[in-house]
PDB file of N, CA and C in Angstrom:
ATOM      1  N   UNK A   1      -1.221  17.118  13.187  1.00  0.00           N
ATOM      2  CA  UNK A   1      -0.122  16.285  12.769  1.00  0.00           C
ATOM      3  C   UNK A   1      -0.362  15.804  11.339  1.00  0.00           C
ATOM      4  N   UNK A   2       0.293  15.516  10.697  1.00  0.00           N
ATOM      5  CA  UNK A   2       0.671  15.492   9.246  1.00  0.00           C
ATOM      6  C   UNK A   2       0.858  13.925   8.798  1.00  0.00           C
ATOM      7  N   UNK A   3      -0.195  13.533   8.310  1.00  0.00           N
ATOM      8  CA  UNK A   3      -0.298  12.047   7.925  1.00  0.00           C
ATOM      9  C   UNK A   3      -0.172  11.922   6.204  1.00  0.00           C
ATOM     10  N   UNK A   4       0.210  10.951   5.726  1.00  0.00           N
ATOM     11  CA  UNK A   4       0.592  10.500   4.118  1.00  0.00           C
ATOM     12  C   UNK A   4      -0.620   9.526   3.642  1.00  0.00           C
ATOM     13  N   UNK A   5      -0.985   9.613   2.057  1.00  0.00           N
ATOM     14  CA  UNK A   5      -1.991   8.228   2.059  1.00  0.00           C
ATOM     15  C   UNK A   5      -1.801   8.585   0.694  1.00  0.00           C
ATOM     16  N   UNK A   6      -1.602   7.168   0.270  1.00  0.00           N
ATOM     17  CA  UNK A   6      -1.926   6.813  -1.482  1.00  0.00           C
ATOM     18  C   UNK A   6      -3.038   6.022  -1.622  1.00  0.00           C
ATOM     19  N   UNK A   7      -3.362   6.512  -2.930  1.00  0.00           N
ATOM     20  CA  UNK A   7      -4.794   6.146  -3.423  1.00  0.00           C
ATOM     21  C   UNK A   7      -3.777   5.776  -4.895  1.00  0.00           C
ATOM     22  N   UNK A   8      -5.019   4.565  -5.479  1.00  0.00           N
ATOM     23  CA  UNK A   8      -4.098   4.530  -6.582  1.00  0.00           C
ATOM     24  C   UNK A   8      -5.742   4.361  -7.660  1.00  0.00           C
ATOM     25  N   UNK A   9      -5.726   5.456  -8.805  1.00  0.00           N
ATOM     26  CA  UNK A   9      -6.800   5.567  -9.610  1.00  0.00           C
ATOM     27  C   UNK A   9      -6.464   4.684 -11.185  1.00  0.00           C
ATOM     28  N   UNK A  10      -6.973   4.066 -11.925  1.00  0.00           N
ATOM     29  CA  UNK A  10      -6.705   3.375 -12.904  1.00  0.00           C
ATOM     30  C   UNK A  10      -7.119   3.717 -14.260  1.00  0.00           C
ATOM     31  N   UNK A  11      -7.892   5.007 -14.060  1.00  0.00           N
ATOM     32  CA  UNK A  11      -8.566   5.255 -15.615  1.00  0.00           C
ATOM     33  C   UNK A  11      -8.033   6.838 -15.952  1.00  0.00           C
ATOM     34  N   UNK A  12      -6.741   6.907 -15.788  1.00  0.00           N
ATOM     35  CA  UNK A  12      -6.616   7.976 -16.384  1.00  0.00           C
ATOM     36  C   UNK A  12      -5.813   7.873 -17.575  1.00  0.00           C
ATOM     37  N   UNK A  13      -6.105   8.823 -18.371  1.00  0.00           N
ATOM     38  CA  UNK A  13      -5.736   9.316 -19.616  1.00  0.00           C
ATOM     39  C   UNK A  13      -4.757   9.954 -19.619  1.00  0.00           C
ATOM     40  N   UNK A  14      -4.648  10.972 -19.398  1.00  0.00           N
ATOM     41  CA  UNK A  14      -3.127  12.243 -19.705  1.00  0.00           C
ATOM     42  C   UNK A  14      -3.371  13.051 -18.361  1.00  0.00           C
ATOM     43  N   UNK A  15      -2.130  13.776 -19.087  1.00  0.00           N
ATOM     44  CA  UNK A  15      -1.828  14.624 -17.271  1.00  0.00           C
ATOM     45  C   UNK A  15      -2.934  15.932 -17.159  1.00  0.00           C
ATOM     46  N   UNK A  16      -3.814  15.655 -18.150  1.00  0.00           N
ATOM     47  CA  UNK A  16      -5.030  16.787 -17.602  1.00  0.00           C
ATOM     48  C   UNK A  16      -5.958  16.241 -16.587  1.00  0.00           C
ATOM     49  N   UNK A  17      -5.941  15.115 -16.900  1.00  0.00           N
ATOM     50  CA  UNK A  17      -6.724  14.071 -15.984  1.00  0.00           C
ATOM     51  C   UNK A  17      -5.692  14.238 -14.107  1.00  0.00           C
ATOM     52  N   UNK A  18      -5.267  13.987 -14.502  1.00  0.00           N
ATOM     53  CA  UNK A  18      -4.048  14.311 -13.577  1.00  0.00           C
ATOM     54  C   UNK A  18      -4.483  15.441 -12.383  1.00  0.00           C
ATOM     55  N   UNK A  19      -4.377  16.637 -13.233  1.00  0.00           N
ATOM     56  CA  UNK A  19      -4.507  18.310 -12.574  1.00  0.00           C
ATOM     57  C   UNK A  19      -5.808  18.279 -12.278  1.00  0.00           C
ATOM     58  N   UNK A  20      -6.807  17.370 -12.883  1.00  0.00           N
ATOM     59  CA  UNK A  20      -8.318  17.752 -12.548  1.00  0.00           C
ATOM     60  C   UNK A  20      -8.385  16.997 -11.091  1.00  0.00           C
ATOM     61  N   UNK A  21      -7.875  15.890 -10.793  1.00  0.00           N
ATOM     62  CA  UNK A  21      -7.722  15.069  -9.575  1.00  0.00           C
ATOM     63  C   UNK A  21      -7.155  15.995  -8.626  1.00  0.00           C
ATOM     64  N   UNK A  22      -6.077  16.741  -8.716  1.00  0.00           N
ATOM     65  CA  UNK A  22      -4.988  17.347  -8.103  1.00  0.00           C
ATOM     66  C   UNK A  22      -5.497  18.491  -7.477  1.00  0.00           C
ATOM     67  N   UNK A  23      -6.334  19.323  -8.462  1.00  0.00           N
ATOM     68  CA  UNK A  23      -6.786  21.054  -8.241  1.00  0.00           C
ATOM     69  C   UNK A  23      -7.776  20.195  -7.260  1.00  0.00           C
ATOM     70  N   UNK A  24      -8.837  19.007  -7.598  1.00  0.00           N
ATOM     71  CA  UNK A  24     -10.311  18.902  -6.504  1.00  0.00           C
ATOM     72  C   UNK A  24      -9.306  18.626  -5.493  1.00  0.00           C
ATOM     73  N   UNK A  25      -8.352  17.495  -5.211  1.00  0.00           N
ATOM     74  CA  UNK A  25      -8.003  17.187  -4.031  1.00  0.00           C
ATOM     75  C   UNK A  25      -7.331  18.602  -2.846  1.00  0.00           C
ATOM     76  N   UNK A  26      -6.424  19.273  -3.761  1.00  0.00           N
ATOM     77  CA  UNK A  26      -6.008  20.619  -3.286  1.00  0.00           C
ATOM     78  C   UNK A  26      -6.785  21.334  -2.656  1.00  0.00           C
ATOM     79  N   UNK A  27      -8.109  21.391  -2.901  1.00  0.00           N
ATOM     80  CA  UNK A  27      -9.633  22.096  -2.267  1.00  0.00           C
ATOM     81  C   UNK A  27     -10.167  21.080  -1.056  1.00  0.00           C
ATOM     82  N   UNK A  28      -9.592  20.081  -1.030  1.00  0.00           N
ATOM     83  CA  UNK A  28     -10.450  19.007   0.441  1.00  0.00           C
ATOM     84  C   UNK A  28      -9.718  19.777   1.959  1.00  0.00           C
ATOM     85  N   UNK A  29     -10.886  20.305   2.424  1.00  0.00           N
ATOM     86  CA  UNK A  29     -10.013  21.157   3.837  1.00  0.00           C
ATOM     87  C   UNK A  29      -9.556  20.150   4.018  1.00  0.00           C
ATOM     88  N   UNK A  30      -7.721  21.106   5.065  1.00  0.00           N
ATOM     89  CA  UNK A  30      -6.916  19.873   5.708  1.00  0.00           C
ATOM     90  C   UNK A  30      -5.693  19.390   4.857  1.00  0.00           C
ATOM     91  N   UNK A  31      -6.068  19.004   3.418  1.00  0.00           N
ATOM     92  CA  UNK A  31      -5.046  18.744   2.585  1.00  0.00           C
ATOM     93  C   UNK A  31      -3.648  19.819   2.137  1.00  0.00           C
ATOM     94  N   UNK A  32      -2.711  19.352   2.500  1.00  0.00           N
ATOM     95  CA  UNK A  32      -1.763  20.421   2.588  1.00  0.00           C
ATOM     96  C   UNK A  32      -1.159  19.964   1.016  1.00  0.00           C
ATOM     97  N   UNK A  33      -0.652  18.543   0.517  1.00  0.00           N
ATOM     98  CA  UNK A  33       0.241  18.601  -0.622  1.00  0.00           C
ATOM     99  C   UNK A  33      -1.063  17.234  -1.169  1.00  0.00           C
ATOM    100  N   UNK A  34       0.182  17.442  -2.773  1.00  0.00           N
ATOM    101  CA  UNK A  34      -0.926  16.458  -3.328  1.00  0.00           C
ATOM    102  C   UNK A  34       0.162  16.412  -4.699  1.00  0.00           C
ATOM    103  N   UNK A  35       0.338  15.153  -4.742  1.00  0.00           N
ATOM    104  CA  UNK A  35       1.049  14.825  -6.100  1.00  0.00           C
ATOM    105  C   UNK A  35       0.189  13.525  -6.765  1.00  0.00           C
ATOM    106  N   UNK A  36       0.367  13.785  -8.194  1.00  0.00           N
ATOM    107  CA  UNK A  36      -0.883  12.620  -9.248  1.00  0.00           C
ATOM    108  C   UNK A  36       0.705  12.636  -9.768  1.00  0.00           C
ATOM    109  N   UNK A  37       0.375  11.193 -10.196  1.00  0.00           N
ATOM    110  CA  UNK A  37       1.288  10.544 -11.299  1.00  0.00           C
ATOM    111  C   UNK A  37       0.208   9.801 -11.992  1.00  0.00           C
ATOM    112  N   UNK A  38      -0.050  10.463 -13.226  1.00  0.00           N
ATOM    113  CA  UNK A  38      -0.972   9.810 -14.110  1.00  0.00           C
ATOM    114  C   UNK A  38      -0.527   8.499 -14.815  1.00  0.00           C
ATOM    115  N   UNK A  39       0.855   8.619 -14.708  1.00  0.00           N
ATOM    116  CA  UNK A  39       0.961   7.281 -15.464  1.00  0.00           C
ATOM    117  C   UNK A  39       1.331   6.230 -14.622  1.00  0.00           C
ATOM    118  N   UNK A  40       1.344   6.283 -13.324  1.00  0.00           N
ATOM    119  CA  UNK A  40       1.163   4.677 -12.583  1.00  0.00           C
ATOM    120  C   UNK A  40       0.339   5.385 -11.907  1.00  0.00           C
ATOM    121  N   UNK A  41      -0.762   5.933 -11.948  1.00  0.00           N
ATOM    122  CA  UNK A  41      -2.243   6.001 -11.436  1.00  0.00           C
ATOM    123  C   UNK A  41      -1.917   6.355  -9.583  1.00  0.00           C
ATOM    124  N   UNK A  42      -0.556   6.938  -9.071  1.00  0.00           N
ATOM    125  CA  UNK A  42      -0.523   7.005  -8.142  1.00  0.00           C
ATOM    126  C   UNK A  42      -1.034   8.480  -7.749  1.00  0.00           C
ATOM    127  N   UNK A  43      -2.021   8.251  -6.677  1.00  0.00           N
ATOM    128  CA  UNK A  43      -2.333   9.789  -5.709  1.00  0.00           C
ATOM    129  C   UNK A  43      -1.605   9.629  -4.373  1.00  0.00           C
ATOM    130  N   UNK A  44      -0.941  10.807  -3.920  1.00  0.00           N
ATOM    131  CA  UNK A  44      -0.184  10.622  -3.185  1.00  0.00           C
ATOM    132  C   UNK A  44      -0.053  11.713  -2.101  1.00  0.00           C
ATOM    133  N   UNK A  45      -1.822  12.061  -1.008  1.00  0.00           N
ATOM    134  CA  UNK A  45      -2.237  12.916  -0.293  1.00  0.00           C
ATOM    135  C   UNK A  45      -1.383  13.410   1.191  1.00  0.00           C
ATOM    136  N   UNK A  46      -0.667  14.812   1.380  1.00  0.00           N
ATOM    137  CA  UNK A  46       0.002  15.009   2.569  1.00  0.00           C
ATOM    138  C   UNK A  46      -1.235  15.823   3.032  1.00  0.00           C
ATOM    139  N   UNK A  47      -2.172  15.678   4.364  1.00  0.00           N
ATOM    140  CA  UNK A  47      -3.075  16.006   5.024  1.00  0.00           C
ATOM    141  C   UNK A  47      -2.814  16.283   6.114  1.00  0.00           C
ATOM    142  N   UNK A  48      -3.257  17.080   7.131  1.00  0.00           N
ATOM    143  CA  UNK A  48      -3.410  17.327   8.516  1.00  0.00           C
ATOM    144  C   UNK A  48      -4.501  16.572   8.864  1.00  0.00           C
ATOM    145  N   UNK A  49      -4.503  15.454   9.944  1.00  0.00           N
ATOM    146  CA  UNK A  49      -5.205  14.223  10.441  1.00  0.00           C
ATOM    147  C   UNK A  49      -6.540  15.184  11.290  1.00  0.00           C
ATOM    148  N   UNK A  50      -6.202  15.933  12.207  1.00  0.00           N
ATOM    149  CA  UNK A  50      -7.090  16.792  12.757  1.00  0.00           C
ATOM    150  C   UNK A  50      -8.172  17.379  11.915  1.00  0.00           C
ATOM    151  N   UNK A  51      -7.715  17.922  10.790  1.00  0.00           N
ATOM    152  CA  UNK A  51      -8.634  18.623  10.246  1.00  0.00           C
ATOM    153  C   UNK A  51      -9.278  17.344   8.867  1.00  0.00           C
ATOM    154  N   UNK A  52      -8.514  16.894   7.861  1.00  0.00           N
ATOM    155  CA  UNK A  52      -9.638  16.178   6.785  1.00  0.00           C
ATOM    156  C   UNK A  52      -9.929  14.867   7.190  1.00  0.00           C
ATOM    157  N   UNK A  53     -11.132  14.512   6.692  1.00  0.00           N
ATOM    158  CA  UNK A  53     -11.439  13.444   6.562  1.00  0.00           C
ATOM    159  C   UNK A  53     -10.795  12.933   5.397  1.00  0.00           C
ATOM    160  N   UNK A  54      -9.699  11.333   5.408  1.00  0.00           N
ATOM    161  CA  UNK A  54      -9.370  10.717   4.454  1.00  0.00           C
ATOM    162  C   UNK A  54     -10.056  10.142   3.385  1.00  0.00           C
ATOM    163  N   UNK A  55     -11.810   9.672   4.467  1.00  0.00           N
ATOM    164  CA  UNK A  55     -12.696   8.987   3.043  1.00  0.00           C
ATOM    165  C   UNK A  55     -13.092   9.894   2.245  1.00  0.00           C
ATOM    166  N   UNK A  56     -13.305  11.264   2.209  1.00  0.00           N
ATOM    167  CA  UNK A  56     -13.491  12.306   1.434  1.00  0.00           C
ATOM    168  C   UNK A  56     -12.355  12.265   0.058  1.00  0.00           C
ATOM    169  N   UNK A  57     -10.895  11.534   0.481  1.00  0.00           N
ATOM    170  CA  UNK A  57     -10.474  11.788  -0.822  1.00  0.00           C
ATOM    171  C   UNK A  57     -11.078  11.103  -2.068  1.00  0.00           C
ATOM    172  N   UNK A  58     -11.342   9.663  -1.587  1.00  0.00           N
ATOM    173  CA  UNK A  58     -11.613   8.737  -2.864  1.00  0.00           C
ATOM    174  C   UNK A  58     -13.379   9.464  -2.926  1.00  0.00           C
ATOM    175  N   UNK A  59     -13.872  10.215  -2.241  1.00  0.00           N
ATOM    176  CA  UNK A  59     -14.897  10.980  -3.281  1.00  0.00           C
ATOM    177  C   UNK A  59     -14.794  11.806  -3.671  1.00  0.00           C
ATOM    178  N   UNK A  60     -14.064  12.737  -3.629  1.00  0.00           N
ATOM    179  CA  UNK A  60     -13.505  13.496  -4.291  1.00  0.00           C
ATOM    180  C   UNK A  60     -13.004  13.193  -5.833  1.00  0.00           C
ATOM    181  N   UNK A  61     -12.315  11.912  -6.131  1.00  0.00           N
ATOM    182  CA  UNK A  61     -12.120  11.540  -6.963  1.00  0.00           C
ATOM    183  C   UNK A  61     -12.890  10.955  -8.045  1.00  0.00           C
ATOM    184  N   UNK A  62     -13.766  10.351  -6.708  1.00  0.00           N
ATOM    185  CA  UNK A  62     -14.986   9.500  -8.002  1.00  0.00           C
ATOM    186  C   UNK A  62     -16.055  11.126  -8.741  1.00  0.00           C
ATOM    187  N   UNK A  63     -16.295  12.022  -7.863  1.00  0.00           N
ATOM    188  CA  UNK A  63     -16.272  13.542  -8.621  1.00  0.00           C
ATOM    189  C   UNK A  63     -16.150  13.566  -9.147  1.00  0.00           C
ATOM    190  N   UNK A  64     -15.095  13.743  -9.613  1.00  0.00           N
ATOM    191  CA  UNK A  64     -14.178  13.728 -10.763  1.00  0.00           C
ATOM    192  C   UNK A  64     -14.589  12.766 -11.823  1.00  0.00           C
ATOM    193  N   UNK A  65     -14.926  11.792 -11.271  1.00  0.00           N
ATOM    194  CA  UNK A  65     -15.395  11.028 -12.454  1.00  0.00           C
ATOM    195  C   UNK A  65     -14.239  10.093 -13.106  1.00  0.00           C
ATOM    196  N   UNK A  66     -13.491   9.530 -11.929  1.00  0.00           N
ATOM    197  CA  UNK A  66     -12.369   8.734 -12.005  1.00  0.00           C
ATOM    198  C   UNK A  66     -12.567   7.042 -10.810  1.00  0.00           C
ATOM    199  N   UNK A  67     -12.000   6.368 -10.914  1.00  0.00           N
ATOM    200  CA  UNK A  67     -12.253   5.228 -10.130  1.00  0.00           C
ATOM    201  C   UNK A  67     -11.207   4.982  -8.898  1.00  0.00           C
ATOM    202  N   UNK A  68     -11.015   5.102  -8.207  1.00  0.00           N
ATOM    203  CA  UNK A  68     -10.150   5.140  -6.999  1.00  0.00           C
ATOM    204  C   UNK A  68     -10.051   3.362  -6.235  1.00  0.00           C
ATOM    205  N   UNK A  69      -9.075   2.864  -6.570  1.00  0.00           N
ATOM    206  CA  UNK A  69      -8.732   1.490  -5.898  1.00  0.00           C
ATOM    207  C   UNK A  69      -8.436   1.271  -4.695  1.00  0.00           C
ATOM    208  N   UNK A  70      -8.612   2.386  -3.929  1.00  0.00           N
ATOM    209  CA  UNK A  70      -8.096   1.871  -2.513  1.00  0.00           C
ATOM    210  C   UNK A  70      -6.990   2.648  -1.862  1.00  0.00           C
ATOM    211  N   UNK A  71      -6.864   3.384  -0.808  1.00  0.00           N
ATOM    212  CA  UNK A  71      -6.126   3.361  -0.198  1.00  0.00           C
ATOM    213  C   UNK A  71      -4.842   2.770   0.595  1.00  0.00           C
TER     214      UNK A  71
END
């Protein structure tokens, strides 16, 4: 079943920052969609609940080398 979750990140720069969040999150098994809005820092994960783990996204992000505020 198909669950929604925003994360909202605060240190991004431009929309490359953006795609680098987007392409790692796109790779977290389970994750089906994935939209970044770099400029209100919104992540905005469509996942299959069965298969990913959600706390995996905000590490995924800190990966990245970005700061993740919370779900």
């Amino acid at each position: 079943m198909s669950e929604t979750t925003q994360i909202r990140v605060m240190d991004f720069d431009c929309p490359t920052c953006a795609s680098t969040v987007e392409r790692a999150l796109s790779n977290v098994e389970g994750v089906e969609d994935v939209e970044v809005h770099y400029t209100t820092g919104r992540v905005e994960i469509d996942y299959d609940e069965g298969v990913a783990d959600p706390d995996s996204f905000e590490r995924t992000i800190e990966n990245q080398g970005y700061t993740p505020q919370g779900a």
